[in-house]
Each structure stands twice: as structure tokens, then as C-alpha cells.
PDB file of N, CA and C in Angstrom:
ATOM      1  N   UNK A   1      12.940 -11.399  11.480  1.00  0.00           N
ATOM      2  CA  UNK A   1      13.812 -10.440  10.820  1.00  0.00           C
ATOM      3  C   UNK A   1      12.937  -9.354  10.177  1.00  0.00           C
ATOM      4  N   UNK A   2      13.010  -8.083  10.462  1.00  0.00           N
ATOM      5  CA  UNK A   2      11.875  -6.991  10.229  1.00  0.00           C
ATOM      6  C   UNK A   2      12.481  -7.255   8.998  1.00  0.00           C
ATOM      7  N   UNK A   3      13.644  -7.014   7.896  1.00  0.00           N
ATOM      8  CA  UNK A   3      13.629  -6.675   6.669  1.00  0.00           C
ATOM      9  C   UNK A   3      13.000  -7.677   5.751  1.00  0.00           C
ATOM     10  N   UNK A   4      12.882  -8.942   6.300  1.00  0.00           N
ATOM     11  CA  UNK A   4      12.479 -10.288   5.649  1.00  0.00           C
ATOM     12  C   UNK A   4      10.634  -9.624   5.599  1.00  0.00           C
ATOM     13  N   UNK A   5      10.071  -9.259   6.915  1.00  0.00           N
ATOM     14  CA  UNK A   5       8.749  -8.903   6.991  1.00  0.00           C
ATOM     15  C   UNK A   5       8.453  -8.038   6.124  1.00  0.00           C
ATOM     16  N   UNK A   6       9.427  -7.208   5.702  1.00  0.00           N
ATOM     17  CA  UNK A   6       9.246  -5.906   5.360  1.00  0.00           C
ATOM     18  C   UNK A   6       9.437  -6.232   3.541  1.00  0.00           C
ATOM     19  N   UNK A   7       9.663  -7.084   3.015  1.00  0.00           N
ATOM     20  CA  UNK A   7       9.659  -7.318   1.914  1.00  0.00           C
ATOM     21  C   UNK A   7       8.703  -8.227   1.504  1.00  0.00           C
ATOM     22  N   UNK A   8       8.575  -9.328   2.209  1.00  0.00           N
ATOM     23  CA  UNK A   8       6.455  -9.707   2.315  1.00  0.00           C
ATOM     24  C   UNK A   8       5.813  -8.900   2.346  1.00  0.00           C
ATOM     25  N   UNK A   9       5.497  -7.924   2.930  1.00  0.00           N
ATOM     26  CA  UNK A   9       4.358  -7.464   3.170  1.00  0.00           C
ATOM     27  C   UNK A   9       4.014  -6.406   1.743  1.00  0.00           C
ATOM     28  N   UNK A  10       5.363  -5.749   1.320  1.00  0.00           N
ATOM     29  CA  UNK A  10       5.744  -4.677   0.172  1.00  0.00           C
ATOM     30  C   UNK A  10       4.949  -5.589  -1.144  1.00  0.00           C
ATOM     31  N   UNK A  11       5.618  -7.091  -1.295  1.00  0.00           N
ATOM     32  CA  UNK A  11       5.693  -7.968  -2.086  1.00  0.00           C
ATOM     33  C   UNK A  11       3.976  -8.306  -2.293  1.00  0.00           C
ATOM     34  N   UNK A  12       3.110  -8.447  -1.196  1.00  0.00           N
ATOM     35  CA  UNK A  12       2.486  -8.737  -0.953  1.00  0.00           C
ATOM     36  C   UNK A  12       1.306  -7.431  -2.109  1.00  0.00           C
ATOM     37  N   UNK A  13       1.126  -6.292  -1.434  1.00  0.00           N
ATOM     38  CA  UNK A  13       0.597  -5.382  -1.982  1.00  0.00           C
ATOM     39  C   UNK A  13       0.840  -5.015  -3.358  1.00  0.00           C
ATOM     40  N   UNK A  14       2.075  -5.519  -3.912  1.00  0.00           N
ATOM     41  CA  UNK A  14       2.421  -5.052  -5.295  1.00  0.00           C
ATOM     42  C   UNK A  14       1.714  -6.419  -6.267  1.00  0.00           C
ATOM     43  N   UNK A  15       1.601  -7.130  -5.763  1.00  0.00           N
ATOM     44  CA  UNK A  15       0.606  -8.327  -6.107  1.00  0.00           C
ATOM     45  C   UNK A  15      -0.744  -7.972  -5.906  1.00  0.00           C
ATOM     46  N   UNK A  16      -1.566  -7.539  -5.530  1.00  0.00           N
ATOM     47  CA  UNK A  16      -2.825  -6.720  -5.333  1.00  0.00           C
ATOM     48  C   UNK A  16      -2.899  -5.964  -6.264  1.00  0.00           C
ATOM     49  N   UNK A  17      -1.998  -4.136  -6.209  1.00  0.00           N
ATOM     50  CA  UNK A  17      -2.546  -3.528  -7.273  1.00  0.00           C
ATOM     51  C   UNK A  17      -1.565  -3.060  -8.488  1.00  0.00           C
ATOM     52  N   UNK A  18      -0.643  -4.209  -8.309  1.00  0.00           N
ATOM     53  CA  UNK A  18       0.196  -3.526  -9.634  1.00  0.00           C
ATOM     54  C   UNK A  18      -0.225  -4.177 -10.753  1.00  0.00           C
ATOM     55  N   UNK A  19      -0.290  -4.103 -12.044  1.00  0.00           N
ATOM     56  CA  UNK A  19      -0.153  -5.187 -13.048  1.00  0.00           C
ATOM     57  C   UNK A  19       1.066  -5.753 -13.676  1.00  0.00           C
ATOM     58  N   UNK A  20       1.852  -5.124 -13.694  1.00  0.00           N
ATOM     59  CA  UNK A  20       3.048  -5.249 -14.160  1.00  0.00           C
ATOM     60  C   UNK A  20       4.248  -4.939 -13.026  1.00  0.00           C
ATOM     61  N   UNK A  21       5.615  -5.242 -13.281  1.00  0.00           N
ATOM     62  CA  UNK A  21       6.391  -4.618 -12.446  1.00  0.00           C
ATOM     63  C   UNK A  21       6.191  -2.812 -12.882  1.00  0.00           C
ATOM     64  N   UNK A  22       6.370  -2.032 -12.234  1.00  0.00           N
ATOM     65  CA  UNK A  22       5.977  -0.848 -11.811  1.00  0.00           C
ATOM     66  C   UNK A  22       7.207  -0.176 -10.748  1.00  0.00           C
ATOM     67  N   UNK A  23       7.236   1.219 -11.666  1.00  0.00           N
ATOM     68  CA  UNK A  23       8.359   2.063 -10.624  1.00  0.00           C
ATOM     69  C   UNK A  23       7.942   2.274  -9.366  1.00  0.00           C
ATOM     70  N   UNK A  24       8.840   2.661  -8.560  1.00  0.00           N
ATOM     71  CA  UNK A  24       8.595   3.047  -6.936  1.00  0.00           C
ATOM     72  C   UNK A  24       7.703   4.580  -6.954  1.00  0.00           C
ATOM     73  N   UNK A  25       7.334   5.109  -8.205  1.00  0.00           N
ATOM     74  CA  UNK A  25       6.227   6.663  -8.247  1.00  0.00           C
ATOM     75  C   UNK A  25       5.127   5.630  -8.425  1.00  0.00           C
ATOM     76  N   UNK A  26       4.791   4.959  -9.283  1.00  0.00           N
ATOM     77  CA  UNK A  26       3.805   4.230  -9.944  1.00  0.00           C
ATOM     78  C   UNK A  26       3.116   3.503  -8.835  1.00  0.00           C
ATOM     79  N   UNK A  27       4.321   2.707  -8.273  1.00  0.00           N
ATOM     80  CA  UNK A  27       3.125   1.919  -6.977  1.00  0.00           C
ATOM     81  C   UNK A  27       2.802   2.916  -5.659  1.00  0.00           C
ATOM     82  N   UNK A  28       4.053   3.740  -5.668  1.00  0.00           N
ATOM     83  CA  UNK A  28       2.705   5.198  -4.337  1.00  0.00           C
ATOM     84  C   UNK A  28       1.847   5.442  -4.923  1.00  0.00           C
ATOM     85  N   UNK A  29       1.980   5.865  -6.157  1.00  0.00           N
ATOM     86  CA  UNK A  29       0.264   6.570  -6.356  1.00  0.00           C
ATOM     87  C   UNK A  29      -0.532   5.369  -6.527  1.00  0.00           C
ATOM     88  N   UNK A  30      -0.179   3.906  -7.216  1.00  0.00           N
ATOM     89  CA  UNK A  30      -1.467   3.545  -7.157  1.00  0.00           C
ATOM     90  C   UNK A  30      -1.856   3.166  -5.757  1.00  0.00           C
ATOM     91  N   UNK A  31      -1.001   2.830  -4.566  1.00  0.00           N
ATOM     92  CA  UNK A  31      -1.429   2.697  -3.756  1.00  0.00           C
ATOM     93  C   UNK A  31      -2.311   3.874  -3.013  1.00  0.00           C
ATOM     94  N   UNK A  32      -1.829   5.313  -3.304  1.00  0.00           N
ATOM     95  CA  UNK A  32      -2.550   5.890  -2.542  1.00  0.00           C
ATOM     96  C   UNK A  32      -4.173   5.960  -3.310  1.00  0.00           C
ATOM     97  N   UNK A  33      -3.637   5.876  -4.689  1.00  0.00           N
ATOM     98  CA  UNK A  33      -5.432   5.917  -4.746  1.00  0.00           C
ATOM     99  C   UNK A  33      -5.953   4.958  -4.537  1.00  0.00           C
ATOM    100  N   UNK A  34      -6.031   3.929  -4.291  1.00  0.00           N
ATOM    101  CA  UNK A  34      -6.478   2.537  -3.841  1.00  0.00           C
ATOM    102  C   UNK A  34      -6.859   2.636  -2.625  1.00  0.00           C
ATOM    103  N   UNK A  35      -6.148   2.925  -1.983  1.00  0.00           N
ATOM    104  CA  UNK A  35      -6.248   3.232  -0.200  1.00  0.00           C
ATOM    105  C   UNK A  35      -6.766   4.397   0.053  1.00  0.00           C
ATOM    106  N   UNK A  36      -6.212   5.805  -0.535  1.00  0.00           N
ATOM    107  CA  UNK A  36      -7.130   7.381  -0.056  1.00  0.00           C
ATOM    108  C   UNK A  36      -5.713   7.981   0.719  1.00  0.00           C
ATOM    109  N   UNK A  37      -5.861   8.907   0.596  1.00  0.00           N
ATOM    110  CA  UNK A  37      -4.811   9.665   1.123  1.00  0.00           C
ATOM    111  C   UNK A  37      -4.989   9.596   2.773  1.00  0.00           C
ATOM    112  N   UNK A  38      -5.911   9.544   3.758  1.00  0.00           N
ATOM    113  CA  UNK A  38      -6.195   9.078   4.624  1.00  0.00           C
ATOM    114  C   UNK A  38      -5.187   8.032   5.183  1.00  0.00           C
ATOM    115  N   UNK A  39      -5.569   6.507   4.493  1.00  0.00           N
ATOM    116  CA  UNK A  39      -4.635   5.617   5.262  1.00  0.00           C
ATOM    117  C   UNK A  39      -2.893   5.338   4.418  1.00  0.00           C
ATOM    118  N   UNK A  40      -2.754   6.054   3.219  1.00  0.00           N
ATOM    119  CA  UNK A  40      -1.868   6.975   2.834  1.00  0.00           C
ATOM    120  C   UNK A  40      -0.601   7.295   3.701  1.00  0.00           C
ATOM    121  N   UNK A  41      -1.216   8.156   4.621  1.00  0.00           N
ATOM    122  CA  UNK A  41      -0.515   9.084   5.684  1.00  0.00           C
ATOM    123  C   UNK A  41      -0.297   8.016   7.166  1.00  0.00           C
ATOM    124  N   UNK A  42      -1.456   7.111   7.389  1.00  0.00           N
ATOM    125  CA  UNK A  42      -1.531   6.767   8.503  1.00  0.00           C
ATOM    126  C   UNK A  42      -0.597   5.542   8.517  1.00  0.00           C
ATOM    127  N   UNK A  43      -0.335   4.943   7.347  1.00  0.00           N
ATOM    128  CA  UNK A  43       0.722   3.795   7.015  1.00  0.00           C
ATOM    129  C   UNK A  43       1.860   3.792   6.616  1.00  0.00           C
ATOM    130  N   UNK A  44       2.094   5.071   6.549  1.00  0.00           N
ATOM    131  CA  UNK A  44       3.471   6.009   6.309  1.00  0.00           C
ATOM    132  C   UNK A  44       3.869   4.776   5.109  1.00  0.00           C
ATOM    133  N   UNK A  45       2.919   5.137   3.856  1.00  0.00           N
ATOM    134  CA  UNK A  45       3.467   4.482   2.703  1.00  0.00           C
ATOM    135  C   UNK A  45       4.532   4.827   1.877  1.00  0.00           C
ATOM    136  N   UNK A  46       5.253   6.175   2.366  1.00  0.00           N
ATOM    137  CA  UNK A  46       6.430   6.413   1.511  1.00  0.00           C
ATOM    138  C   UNK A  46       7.304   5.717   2.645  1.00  0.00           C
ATOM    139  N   UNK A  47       7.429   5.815   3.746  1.00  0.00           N
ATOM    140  CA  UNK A  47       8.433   5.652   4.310  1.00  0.00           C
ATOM    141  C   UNK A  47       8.693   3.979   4.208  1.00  0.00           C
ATOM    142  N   UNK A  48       7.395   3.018   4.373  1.00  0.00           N
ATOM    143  CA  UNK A  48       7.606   1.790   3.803  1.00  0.00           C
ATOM    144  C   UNK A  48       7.870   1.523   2.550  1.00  0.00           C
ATOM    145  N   UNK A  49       8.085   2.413   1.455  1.00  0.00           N
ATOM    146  CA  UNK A  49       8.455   1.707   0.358  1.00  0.00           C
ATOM    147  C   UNK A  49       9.717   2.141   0.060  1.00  0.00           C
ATOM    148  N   UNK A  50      10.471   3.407   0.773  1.00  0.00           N
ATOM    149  CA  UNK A  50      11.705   4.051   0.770  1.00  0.00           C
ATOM    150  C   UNK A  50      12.477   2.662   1.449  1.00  0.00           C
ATOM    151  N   UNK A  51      11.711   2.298   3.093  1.00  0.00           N
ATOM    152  CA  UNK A  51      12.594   0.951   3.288  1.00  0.00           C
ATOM    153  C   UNK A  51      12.641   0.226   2.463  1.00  0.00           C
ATOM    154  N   UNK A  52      11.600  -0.628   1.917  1.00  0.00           N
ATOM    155  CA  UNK A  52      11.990  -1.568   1.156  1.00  0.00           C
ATOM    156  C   UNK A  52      13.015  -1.584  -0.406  1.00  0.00           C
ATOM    157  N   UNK A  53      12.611  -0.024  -0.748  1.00  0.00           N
ATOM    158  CA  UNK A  53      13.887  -0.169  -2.178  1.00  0.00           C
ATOM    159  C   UNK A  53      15.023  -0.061  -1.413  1.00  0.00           C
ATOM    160  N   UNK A  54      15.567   0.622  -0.116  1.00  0.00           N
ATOM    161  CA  UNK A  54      16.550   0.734   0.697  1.00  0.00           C
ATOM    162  C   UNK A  54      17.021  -1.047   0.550  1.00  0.00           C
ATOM    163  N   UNK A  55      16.496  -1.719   1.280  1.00  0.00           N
ATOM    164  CA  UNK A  55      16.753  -3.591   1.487  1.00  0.00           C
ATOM    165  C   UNK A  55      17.259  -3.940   0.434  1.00  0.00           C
ATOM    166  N   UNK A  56      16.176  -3.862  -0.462  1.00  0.00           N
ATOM    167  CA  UNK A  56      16.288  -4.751  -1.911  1.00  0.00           C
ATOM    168  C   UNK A  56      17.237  -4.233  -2.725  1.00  0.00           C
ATOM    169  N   UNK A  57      17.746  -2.560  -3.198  1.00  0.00           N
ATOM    170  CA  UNK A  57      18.286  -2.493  -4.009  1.00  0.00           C
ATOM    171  C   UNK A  57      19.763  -1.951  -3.701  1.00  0.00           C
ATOM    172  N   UNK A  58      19.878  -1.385  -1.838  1.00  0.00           N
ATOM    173  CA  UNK A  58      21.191  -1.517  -1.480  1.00  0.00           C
ATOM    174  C   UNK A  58      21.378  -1.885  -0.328  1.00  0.00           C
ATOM    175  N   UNK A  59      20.476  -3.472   0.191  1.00  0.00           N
ATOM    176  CA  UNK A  59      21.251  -4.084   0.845  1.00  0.00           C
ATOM    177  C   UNK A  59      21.352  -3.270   2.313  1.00  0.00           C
ATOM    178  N   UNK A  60      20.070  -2.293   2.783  1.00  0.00           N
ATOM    179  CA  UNK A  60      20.305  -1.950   4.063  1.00  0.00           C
ATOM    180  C   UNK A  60      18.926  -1.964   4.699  1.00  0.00           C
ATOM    181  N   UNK A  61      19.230  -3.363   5.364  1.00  0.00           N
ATOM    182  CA  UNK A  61      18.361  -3.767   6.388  1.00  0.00           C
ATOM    183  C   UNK A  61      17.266  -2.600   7.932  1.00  0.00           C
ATOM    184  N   UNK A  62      18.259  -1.996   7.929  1.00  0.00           N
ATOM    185  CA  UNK A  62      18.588  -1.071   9.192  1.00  0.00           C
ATOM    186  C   UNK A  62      16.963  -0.060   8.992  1.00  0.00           C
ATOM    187  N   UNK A  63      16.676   0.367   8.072  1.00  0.00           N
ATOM    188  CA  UNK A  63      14.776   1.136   8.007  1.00  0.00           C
ATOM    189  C   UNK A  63      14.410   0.068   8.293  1.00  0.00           C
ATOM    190  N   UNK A  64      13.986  -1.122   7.846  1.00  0.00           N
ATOM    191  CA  UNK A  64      12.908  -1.819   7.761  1.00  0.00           C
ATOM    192  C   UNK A  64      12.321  -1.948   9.490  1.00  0.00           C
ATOM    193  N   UNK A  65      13.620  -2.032  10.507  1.00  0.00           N
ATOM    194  CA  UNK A  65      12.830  -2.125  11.702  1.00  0.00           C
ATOM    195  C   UNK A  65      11.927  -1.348  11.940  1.00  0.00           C
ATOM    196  N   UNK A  66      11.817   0.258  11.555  1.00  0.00           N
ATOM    197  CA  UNK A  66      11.374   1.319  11.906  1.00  0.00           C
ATOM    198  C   UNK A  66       9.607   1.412  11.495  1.00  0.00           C
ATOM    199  N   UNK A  67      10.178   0.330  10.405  1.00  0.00           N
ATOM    200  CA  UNK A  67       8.635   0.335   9.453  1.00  0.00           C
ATOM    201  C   UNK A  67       7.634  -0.670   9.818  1.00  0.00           C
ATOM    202  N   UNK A  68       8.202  -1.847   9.925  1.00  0.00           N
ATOM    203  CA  UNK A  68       7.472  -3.033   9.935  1.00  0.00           C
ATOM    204  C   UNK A  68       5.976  -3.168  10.888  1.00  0.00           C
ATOM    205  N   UNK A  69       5.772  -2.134  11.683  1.00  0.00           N
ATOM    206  CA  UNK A  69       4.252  -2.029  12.559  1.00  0.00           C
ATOM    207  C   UNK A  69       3.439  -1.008  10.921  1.00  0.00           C
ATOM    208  N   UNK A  70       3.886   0.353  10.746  1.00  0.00           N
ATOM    209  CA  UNK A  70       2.691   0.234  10.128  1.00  0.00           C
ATOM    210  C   UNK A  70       2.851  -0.645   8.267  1.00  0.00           C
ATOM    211  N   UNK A  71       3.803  -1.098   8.040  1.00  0.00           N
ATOM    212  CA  UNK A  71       3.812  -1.672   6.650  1.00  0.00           C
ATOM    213  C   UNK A  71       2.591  -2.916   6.844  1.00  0.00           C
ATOM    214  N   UNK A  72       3.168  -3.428   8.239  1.00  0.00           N
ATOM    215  CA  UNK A  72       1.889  -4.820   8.070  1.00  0.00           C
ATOM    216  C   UNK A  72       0.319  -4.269   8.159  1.00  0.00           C
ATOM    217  N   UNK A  73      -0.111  -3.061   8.999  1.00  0.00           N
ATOM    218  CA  UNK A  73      -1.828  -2.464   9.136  1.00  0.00           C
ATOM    219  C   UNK A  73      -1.944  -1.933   7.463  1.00  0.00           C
ATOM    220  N   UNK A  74      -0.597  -1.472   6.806  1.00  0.00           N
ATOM    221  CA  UNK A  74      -0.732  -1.065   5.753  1.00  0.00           C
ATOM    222  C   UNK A  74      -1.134  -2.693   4.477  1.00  0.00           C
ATOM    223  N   UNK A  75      -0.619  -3.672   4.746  1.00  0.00           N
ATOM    224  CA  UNK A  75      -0.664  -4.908   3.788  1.00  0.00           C
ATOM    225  C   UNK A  75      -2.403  -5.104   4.232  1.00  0.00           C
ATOM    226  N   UNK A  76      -3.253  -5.191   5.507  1.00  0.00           N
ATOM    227  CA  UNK A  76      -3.936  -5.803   6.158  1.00  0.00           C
ATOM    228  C   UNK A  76      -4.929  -4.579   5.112  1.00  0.00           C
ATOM    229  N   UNK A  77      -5.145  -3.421   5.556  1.00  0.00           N
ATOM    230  CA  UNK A  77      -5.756  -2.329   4.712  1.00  0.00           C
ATOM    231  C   UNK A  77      -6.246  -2.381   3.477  1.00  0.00           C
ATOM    232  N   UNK A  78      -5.074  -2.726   2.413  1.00  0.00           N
ATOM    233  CA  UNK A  78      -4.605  -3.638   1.433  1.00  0.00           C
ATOM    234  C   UNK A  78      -5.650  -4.430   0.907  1.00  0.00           C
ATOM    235  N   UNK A  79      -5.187  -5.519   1.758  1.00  0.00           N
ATOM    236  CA  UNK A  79      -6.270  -6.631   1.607  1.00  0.00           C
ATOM    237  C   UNK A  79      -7.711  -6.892   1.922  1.00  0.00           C
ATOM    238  N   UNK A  80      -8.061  -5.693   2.868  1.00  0.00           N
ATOM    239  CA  UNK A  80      -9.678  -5.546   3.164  1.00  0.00           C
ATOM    240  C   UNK A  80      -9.958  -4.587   1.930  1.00  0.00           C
ATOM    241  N   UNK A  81      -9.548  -3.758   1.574  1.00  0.00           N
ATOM    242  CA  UNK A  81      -9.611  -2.671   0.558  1.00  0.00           C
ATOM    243  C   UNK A  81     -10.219  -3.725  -0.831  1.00  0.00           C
ATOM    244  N   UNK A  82      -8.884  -4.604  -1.107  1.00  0.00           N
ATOM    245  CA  UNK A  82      -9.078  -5.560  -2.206  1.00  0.00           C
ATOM    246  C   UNK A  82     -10.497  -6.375  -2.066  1.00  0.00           C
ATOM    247  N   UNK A  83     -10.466  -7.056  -0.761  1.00  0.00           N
ATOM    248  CA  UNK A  83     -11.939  -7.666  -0.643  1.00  0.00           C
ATOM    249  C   UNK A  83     -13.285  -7.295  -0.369  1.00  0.00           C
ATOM    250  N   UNK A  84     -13.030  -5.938  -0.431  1.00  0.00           N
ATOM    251  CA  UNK A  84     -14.068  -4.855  -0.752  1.00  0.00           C
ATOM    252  C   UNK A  84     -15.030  -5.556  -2.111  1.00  0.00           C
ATOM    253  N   UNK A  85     -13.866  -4.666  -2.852  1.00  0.00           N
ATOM    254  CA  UNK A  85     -13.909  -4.351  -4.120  1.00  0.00           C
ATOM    255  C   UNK A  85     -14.143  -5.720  -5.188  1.00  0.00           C
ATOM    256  N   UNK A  86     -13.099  -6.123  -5.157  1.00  0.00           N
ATOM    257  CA  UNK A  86     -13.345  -7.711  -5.842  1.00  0.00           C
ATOM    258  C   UNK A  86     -14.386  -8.239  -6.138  1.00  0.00           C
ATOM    259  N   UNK A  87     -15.576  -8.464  -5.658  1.00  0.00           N
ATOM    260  CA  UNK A  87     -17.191  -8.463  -6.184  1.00  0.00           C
ATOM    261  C   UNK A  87     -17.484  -7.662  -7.053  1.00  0.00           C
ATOM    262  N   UNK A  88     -16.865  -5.972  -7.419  1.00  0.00           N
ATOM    263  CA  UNK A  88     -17.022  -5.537  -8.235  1.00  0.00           C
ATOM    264  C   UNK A  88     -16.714  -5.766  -9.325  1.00  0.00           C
ATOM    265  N   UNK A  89     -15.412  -6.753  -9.905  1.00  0.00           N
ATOM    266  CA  UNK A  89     -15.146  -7.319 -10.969  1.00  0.00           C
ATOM    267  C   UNK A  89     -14.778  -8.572 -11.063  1.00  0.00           C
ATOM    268  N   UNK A  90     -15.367  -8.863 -12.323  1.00  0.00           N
ATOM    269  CA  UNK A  90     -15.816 -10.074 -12.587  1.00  0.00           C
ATOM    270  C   UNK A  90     -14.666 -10.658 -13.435  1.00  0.00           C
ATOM    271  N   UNK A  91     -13.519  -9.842 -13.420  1.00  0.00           N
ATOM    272  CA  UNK A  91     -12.132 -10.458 -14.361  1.00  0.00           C
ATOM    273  C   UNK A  91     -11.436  -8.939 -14.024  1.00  0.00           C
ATOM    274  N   UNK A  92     -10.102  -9.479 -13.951  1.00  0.00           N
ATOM    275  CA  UNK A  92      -8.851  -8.597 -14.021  1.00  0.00           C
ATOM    276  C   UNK A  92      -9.048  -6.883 -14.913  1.00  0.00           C
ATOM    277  N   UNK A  93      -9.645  -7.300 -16.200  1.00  0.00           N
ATOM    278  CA  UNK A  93      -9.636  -6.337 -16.792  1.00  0.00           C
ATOM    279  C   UNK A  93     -10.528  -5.893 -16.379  1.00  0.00           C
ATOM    280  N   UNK A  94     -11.730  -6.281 -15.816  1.00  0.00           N
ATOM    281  CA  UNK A  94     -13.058  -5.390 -16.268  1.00  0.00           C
ATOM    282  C   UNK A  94     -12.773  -3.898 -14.845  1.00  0.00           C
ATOM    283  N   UNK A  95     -13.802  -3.290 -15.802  1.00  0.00           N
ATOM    284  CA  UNK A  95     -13.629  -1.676 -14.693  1.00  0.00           C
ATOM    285  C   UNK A  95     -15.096  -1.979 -13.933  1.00  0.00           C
ATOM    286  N   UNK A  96     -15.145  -1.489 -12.910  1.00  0.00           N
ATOM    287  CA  UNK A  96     -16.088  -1.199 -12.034  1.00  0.00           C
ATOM    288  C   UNK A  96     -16.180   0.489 -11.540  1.00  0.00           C
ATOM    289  N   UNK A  97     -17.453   0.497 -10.732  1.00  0.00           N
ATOM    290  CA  UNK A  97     -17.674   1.756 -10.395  1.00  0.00           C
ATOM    291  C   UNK A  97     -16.405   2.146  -9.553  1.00  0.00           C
ATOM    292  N   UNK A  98     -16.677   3.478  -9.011  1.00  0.00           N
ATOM    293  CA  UNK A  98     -15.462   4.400  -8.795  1.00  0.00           C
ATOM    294  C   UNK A  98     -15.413   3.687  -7.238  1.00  0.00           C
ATOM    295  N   UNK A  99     -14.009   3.907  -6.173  1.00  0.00           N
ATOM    296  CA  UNK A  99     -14.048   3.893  -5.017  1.00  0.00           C
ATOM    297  C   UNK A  99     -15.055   4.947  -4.556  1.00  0.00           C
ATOM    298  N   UNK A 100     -15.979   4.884  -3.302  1.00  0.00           N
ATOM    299  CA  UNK A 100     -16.145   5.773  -2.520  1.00  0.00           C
ATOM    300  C   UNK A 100     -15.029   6.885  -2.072  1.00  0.00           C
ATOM    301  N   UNK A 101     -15.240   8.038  -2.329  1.00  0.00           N
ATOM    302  CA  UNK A 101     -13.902   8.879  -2.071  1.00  0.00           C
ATOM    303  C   UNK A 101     -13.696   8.164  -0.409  1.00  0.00           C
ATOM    304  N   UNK A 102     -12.387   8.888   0.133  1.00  0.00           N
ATOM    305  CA  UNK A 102     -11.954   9.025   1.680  1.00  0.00           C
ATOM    306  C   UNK A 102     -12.115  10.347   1.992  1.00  0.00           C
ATOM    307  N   UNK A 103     -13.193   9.756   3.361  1.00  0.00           N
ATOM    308  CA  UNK A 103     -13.709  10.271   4.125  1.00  0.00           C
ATOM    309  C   UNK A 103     -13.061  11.800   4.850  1.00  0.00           C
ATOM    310  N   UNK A 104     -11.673  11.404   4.760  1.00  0.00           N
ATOM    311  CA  UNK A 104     -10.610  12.330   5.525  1.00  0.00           C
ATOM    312  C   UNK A 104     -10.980  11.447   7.004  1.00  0.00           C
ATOM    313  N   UNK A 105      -9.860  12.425   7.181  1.00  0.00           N
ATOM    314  CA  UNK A 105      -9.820  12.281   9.120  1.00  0.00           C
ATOM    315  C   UNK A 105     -11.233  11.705  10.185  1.00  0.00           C
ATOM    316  N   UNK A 106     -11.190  11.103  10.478  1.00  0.00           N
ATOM    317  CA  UNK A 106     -12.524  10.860  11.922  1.00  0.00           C
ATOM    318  C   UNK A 106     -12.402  12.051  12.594  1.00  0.00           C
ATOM    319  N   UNK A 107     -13.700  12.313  12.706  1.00  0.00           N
ATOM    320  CA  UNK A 107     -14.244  14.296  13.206  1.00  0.00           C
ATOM    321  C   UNK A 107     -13.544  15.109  12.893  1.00  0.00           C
ATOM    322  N   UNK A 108     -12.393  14.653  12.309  1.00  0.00           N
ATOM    323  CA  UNK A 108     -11.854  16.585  11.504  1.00  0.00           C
ATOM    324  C   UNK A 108     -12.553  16.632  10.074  1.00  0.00           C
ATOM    325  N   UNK A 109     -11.918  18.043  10.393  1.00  0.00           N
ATOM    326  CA  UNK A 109     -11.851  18.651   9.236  1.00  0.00           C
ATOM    327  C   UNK A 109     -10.712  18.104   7.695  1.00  0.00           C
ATOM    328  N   UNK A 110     -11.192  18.558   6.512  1.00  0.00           N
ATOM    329  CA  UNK A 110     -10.416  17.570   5.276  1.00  0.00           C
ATOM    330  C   UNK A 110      -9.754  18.778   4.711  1.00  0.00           C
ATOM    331  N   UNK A 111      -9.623  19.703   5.375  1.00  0.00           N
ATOM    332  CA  UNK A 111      -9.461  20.963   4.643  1.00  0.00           C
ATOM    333  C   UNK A 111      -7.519  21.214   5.395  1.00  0.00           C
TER     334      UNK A 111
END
């Protein structure tokens, strides 16, 4: 059932970088800065999280099919992103150095 997938995978990432429950502005941006505007765009993270408040808060299944290929490269991203980083801190709170910016595009231009 894509909408069942499609709320794992949402569920999944908001467990990664939210701390708290968090509005649907709050977790795009932190996701995009977490990820880079790069895979941002390439995981069509608004359009997966438009499905999922679509499911969850009125009950319409019908996006989630549309989404469910890039929401899961987007959870997988996610989670390499996280296991990056995670060596960098040594507890929840502590801060670590900055992400490496994103790169932009492979051989384009960022402009």
C-alpha cells in the first residue's frame, strides 16, 4: 500500500532530524538543510511531505502513489546523511562542525 510506505518512510526521517513534533515549514527546511538543496529537489521533498499531510490529516491516499519511488531514495539519503554525521556527536545535544556545503548539480553549473 504506497500510502502505508509513504508514512514510514515520512515517519522515519522525522525521527532523524526533528526534535520535537515540528510543523510541515519546520521539517522542509530542516530537511533541506540536512540534505542540501541538491537532493532537496531530486527527492521532490515538498511533494512527499504535501502527500503525506494529504494521508494523515485528510485521509487521501491517492498522492502517495505518485511519491513513494523518490520518498524511499529520499528516507535512504536520510539515513546515509545521518550516518555520516553521527561520529560527529557524541550526544543528542552536542553541536559539531558545519555540513560540507552541496556541491550543486554533477558538472553543472550552481548558478
Amino acid at each position: 500500500m504506497p500510502a502505508g510506505q509513504l508514512l514510514g518512510v515520512v515517519t522515519a526521517i522525522e525521527i532523524l532530524v526533528a526534535d520535537q513534533i515540528e510543523t510541515y515549514d519546520q521539517m522542509r527546511q530542516r530537511i533541506g538543510a540536512f540534505l542540501g538543496p541538491t537532493a532537496f529537489a531530486q527527492y521532490a521533498v515538498e511533494a512527499v511531505l504535501r502527500a503525506r499531510h494529504r494521508y494523515v490529516h485528510q485521509g487521501d491516499p491517492e498522492p502517495a502513489q505518485a511519491v513513494v519511488p523518490p520518498a524511499i531514495g529520499l528516507a535512504l539519503a536520510a539515513l546515509l546523511r545521518y550516518a555520516a554525521a553521527a561520529p560527529a556527536f557524541p550526544d543528542k545535544g552536542a553541536r559539531a562542525p558545519a555540513f560540507p556545503q552541496d556541491p550543486g548539480p554533477p558538472g553543472g553549473s550552481s548558478h
